[in-house]
N, C-alpha and C. Protein backbone atom coordinates (compact mmCIF):
# COMPACT_ATOMS: atom_id res chain seq x y z
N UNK A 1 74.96 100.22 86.55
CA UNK A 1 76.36 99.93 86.34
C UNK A 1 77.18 101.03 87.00
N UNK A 2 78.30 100.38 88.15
CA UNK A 2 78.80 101.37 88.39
C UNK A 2 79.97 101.84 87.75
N UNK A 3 80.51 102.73 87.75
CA UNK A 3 81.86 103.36 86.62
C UNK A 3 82.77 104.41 87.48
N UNK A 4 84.01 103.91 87.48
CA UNK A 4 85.69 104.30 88.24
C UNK A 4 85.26 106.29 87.82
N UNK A 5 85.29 107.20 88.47
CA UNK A 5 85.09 108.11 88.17
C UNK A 5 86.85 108.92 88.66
N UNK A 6 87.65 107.96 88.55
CA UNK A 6 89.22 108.42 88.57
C UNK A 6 89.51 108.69 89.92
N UNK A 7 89.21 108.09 90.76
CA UNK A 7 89.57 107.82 92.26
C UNK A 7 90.77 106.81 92.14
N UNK A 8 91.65 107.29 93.10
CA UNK A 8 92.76 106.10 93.29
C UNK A 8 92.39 104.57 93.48
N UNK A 9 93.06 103.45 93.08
CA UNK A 9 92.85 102.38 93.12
C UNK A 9 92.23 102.31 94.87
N UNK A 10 93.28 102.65 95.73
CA UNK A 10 92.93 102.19 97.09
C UNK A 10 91.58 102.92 97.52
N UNK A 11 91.27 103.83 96.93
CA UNK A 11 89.42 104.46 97.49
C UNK A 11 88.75 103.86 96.91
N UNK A 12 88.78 103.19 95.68
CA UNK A 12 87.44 102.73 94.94
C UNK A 12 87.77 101.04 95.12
N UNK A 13 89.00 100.39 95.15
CA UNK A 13 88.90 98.95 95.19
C UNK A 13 89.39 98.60 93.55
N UNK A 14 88.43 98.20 93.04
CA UNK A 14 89.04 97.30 91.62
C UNK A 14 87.92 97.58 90.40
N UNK A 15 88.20 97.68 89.37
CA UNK A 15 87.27 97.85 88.50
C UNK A 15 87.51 96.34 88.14
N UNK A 16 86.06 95.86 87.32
CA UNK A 16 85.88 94.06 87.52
C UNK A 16 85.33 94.29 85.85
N UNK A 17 85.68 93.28 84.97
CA UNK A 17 84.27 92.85 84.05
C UNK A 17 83.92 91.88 84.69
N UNK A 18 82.68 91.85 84.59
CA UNK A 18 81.17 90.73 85.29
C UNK A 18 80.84 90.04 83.76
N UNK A 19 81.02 88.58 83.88
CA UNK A 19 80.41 87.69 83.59
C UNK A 19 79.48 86.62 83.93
N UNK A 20 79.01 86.22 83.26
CA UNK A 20 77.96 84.37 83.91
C UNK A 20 79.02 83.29 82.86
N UNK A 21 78.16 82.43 84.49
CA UNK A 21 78.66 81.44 83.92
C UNK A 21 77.61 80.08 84.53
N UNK A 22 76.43 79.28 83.87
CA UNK A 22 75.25 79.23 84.74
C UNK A 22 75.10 80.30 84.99
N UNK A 23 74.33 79.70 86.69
CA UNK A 23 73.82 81.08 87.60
C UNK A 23 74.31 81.69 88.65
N UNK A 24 75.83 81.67 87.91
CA UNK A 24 76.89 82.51 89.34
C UNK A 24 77.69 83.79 88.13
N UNK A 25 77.65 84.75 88.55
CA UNK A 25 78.25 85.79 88.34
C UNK A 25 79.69 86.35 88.78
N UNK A 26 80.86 86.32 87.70
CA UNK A 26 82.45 86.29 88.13
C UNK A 26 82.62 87.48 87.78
N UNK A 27 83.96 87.79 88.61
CA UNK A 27 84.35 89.22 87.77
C UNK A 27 86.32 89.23 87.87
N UNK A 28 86.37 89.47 86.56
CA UNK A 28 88.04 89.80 86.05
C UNK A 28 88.46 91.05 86.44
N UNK A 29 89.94 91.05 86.50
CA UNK A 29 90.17 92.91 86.68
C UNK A 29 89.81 93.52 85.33
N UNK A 30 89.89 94.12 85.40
CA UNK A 30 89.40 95.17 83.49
C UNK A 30 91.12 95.05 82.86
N UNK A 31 92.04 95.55 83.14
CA UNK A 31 93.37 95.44 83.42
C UNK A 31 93.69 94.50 82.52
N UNK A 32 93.35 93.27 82.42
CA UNK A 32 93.18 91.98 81.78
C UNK A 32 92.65 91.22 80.38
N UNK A 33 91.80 92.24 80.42
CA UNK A 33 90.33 92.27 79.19
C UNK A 33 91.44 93.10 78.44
N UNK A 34 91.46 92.79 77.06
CA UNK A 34 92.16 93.10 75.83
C UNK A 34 90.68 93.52 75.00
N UNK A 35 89.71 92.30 74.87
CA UNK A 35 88.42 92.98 73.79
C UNK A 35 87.97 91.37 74.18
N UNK A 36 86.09 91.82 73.34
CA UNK A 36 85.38 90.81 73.65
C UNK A 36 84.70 90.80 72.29
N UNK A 37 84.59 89.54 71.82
CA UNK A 37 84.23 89.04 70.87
C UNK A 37 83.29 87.77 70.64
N UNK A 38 82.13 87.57 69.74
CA UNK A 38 81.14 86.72 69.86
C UNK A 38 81.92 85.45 69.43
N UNK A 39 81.14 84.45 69.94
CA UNK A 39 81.78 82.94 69.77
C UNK A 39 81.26 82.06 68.30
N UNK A 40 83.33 82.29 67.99
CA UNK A 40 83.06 81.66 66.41
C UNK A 40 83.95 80.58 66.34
N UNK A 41 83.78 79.61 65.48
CA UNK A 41 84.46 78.16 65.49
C UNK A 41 85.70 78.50 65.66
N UNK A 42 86.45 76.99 66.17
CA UNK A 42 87.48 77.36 66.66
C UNK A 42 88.66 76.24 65.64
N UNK A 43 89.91 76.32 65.92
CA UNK A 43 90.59 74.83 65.23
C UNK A 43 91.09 73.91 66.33
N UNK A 44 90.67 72.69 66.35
CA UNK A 44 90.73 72.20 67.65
C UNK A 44 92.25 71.57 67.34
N UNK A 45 92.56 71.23 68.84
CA UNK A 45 94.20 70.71 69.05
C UNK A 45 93.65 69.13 69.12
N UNK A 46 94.59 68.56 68.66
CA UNK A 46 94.36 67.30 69.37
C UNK A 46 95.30 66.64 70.11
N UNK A 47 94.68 65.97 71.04
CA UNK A 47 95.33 65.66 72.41
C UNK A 47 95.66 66.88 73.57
N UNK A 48 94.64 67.59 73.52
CA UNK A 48 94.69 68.66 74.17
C UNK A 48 93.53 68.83 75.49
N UNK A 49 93.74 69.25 76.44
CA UNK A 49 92.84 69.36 77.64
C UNK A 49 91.63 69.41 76.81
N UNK A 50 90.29 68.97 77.41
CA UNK A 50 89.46 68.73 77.20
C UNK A 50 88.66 70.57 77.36
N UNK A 51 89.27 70.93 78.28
CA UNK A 51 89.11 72.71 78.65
C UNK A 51 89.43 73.32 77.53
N UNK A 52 90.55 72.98 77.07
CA UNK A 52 91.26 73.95 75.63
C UNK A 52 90.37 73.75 74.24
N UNK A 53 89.33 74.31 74.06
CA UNK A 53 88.62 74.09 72.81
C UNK A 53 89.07 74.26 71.69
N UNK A 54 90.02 75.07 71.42
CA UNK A 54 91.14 74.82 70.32
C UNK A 54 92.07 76.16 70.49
N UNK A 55 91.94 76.54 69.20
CA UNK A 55 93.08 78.34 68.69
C UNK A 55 91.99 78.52 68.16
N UNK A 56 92.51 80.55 67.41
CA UNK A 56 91.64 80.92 66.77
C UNK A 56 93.17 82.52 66.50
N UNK A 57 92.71 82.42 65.30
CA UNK A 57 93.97 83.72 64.11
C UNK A 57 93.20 84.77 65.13
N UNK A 58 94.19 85.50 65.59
CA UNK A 58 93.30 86.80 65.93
C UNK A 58 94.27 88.15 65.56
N UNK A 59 94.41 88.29 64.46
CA UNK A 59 94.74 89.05 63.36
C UNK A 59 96.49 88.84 63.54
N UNK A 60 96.52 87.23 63.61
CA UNK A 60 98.20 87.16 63.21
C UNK A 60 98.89 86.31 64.43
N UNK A 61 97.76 86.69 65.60
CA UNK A 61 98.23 85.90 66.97
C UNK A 61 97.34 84.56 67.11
N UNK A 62 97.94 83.40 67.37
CA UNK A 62 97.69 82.04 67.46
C UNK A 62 97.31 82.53 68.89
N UNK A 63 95.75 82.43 69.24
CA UNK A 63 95.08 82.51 70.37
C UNK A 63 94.41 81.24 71.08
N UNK A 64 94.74 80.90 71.87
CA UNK A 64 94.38 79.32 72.57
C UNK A 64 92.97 79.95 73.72
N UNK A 65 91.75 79.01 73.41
CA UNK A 65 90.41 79.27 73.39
C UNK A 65 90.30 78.58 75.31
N UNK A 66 89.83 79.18 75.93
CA UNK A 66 89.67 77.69 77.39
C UNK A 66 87.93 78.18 77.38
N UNK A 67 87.68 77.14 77.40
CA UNK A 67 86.49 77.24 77.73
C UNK A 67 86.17 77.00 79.58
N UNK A 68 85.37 77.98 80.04
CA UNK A 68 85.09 78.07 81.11
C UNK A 68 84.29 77.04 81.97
N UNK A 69 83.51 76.97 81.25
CA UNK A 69 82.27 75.63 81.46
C UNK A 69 82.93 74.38 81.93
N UNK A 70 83.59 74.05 80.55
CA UNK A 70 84.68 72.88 80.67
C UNK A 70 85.31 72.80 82.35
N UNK A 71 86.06 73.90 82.36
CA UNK A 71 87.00 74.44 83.22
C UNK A 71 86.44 73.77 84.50
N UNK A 72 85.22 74.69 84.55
CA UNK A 72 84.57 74.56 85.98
C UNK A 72 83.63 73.45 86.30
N UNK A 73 83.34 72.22 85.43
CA UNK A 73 82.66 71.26 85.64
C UNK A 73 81.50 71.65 85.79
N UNK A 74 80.76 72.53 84.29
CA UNK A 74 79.18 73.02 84.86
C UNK A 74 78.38 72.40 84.35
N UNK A 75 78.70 71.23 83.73
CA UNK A 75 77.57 70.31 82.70
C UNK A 75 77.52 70.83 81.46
N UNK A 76 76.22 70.67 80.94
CA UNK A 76 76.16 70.64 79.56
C UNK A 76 76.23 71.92 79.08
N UNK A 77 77.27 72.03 78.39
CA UNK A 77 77.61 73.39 77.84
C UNK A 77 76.78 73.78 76.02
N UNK A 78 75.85 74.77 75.67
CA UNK A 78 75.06 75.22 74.68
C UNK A 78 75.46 76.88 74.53
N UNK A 79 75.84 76.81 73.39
CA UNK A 79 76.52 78.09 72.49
C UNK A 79 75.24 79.15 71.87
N UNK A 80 74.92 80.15 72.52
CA UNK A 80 74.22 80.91 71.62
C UNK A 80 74.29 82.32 71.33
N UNK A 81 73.47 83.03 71.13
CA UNK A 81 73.93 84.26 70.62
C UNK A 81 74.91 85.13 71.57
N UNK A 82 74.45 84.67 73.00
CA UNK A 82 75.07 85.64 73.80
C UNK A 82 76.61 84.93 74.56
N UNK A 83 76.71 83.34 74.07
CA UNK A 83 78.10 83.32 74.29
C UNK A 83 79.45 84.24 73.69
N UNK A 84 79.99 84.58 74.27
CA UNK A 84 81.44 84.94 73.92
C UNK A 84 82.59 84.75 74.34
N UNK A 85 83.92 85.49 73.54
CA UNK A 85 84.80 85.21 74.22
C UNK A 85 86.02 86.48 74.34
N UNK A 86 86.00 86.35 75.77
CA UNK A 86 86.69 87.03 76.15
C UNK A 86 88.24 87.59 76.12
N UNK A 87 89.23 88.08 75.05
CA UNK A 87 90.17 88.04 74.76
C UNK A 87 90.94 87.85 76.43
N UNK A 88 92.25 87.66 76.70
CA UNK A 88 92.94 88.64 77.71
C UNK A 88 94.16 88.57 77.66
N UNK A 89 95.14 89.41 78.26
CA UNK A 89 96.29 89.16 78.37
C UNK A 89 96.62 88.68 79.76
N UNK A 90 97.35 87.78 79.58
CA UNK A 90 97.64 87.00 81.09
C UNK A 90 99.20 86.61 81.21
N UNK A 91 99.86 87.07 82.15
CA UNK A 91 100.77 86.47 81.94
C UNK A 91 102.00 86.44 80.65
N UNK A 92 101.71 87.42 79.79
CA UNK A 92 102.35 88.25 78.36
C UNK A 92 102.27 87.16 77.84
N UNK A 93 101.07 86.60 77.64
CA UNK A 93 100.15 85.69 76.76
C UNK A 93 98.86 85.83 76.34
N UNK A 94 97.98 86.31 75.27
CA UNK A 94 96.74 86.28 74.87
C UNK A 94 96.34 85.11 74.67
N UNK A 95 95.05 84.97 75.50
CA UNK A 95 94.26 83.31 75.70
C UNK A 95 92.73 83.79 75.43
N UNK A 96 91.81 82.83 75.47
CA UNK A 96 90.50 83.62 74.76
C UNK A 96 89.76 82.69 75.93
N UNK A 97 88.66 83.36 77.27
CA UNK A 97 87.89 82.07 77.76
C UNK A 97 86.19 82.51 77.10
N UNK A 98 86.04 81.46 76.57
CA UNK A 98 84.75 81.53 76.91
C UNK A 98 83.63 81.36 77.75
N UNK A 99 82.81 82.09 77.82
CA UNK A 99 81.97 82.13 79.12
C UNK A 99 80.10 82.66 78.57
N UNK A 100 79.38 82.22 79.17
CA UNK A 100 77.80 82.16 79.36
C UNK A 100 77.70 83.81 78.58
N UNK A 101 78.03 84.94 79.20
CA UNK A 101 77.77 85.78 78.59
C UNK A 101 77.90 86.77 80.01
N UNK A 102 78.32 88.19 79.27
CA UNK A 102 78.98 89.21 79.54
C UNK A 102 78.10 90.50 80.29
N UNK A 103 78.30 90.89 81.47
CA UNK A 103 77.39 91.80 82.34
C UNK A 103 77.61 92.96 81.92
N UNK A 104 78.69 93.73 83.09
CA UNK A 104 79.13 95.11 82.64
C UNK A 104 80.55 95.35 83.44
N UNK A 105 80.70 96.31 83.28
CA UNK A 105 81.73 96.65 84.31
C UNK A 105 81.85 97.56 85.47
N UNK A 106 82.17 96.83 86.83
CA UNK A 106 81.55 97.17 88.16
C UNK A 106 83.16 97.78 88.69
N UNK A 107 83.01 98.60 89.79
CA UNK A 107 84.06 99.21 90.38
C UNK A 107 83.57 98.75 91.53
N UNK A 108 84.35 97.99 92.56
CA UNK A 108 84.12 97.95 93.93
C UNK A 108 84.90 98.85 94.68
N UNK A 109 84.15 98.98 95.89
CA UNK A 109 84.87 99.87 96.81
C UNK A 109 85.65 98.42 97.66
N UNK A 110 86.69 98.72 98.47
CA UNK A 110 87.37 98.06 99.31
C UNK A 110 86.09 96.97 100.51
N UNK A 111 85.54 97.88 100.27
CA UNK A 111 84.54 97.69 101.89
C UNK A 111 83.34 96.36 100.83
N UNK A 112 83.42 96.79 99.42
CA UNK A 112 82.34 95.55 98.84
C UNK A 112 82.84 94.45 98.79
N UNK A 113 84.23 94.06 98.92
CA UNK A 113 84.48 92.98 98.58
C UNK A 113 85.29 92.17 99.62
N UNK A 114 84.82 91.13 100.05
CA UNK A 114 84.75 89.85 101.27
C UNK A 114 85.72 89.47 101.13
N UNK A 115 86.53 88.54 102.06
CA UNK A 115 87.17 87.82 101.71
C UNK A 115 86.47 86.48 101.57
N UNK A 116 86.85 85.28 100.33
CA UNK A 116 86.23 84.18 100.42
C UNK A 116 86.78 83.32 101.76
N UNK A 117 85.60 82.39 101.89
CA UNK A 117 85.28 81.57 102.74
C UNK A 117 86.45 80.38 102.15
N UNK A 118 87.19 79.34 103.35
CA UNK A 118 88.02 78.60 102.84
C UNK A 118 87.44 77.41 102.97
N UNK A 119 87.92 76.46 101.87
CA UNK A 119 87.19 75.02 101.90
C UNK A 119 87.90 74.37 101.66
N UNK A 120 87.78 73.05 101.55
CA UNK A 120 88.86 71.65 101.76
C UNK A 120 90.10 71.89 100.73
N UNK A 121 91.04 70.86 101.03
CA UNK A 121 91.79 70.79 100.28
C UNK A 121 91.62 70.38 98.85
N UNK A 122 90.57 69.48 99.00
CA UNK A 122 90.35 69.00 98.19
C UNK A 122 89.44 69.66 96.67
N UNK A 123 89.27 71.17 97.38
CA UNK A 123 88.50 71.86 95.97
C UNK A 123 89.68 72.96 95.97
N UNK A 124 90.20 73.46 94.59
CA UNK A 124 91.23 74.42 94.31
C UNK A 124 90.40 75.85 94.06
N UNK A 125 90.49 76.48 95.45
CA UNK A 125 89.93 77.91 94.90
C UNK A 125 90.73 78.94 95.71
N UNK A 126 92.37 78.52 95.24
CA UNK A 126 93.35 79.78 95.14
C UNK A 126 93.16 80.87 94.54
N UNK A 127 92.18 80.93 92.89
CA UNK A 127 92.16 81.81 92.45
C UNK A 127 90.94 82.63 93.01
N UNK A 128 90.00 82.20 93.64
CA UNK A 128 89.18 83.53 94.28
C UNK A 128 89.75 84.42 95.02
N UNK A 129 89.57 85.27 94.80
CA UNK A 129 89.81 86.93 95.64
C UNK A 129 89.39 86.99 96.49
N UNK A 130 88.32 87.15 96.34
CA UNK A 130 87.16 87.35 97.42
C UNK A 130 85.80 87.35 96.20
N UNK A 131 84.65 88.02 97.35
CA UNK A 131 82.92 87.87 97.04
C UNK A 131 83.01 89.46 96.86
N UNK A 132 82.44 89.94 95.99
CA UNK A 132 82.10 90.99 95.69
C UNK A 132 80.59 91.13 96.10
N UNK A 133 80.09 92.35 95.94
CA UNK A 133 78.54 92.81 96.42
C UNK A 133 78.29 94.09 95.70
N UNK A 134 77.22 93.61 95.29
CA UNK A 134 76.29 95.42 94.42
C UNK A 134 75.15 94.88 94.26
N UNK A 135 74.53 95.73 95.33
CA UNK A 135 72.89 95.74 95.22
C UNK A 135 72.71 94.25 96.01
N UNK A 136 71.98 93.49 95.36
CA UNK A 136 71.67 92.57 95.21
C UNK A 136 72.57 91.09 94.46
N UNK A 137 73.50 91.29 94.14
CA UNK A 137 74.48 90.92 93.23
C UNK A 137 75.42 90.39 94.01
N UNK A 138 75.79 89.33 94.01
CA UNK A 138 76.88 88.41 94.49
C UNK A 138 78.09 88.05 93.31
N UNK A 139 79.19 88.70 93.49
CA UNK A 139 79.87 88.61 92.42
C UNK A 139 81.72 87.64 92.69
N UNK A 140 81.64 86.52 92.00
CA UNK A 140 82.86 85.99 92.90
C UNK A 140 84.32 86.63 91.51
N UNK A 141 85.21 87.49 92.89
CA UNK A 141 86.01 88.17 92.43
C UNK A 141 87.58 86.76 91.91
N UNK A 142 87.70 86.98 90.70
CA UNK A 142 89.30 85.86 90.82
C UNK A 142 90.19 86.64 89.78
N UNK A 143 91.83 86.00 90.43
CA UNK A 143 92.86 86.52 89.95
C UNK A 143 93.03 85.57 88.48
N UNK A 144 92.76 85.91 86.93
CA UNK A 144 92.47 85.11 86.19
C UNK A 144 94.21 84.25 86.00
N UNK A 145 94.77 85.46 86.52
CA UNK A 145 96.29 85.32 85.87
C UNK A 145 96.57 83.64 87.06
N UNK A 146 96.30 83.92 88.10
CA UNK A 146 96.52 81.96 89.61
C UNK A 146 95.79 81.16 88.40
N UNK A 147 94.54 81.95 87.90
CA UNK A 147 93.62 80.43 87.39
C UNK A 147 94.19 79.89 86.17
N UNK A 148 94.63 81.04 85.36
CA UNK A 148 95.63 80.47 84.39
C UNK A 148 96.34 79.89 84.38
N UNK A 149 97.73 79.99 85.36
CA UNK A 149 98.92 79.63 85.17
C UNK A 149 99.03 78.61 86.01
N UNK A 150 100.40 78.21 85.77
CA UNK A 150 100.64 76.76 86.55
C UNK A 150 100.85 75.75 85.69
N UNK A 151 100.16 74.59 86.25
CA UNK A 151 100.01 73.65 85.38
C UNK A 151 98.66 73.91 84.00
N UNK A 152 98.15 74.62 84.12
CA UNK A 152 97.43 75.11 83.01
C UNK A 152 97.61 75.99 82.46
N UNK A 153 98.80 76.75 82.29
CA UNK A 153 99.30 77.84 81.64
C UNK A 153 100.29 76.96 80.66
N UNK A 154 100.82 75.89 81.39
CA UNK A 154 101.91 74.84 80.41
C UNK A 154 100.83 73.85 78.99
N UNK A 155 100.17 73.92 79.83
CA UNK A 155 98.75 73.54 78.92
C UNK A 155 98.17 73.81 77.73
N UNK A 156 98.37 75.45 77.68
CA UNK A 156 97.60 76.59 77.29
C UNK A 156 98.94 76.71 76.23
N UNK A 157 100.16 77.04 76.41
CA UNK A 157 101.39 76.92 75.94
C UNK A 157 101.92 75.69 75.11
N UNK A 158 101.25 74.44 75.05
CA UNK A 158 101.44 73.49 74.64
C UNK A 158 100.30 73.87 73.43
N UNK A 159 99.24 73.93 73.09
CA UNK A 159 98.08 74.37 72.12
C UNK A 159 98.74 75.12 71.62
N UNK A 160 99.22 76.52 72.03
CA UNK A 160 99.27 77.75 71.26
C UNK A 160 100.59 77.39 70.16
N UNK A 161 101.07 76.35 70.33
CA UNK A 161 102.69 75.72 69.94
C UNK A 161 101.92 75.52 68.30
């Protein structure tokens, strides 16, 4: 695991939390991450995106849950010890995604991280950054705050109501 040893943003690049999700590995800015917490029932909305798995009290704040899986069309989604969920602040909104389960936290240098490759119109991947790299590790970098907002931030805002 690598760790920001207080180098300016522009020498080291970005500090990331690394998650799964399947068998692809994402990473958030840290910046973002509020706290991480294991996956406990939720109160579901109804008539709500099929992504939005419900709310959840998180000591007073009505927190709206997205599930990632959902999100990303990965099939059959199974909850176990090592699912969680990821608090964050986005947008001066706390939202909770859940995701496969939680790596560590990586610092890229400028030079590790790619720019992504562009593809049709027809697939939405505004929110990738770029491809990250460590070691062996293919890590796809995204701005959570693009993937949030928009028409799924009105979404997300409609639940938390």
């Amino acid at each position: 695991m690598a760790i920001s040893t207080g180098q300016s943003t522009a020498e080291h690049g970005r500090e990331l939390l690394t998650f799964t999700l399947g068998n692809e590995e994402y990473g958030i800015d840290i910046l973002n991450v509020q706290e991480i917490r294991g996956y406990n029932s939720v109160t579901n909305i109804a008539n709500s995106a099929e992504f939005i798995k419900g709310v959840i009290n998180l000591r007073g704040i009505i927190v709206p849950i997205v599930d990632m899986r959902i999100k990303f069309k990965l099939g059959h989604i199974t909850y176990n010890e090592l699912t969680v969920v990821i608090i964050l602040n986005v947008a001066n909104r706390v939202i909770g995604i859940v995701v496969d389960a939680v790596s560590d936290v990586v610092a890229l240098a400028a030079g590790q991280i790619k720019v992504a490759p562009e593809f049709s119109g027809a697939l939405d991947t505004s929110y990738i950054t770029g491809l990250g790299t460590v070691d062996d590790r293919m890590i796809i970098v995204m701005d959570i705050e693009k993937l949030i907002s928009g028409r799924d931030m009105n979404l997300i805002e409609m639940a938390a109501a």
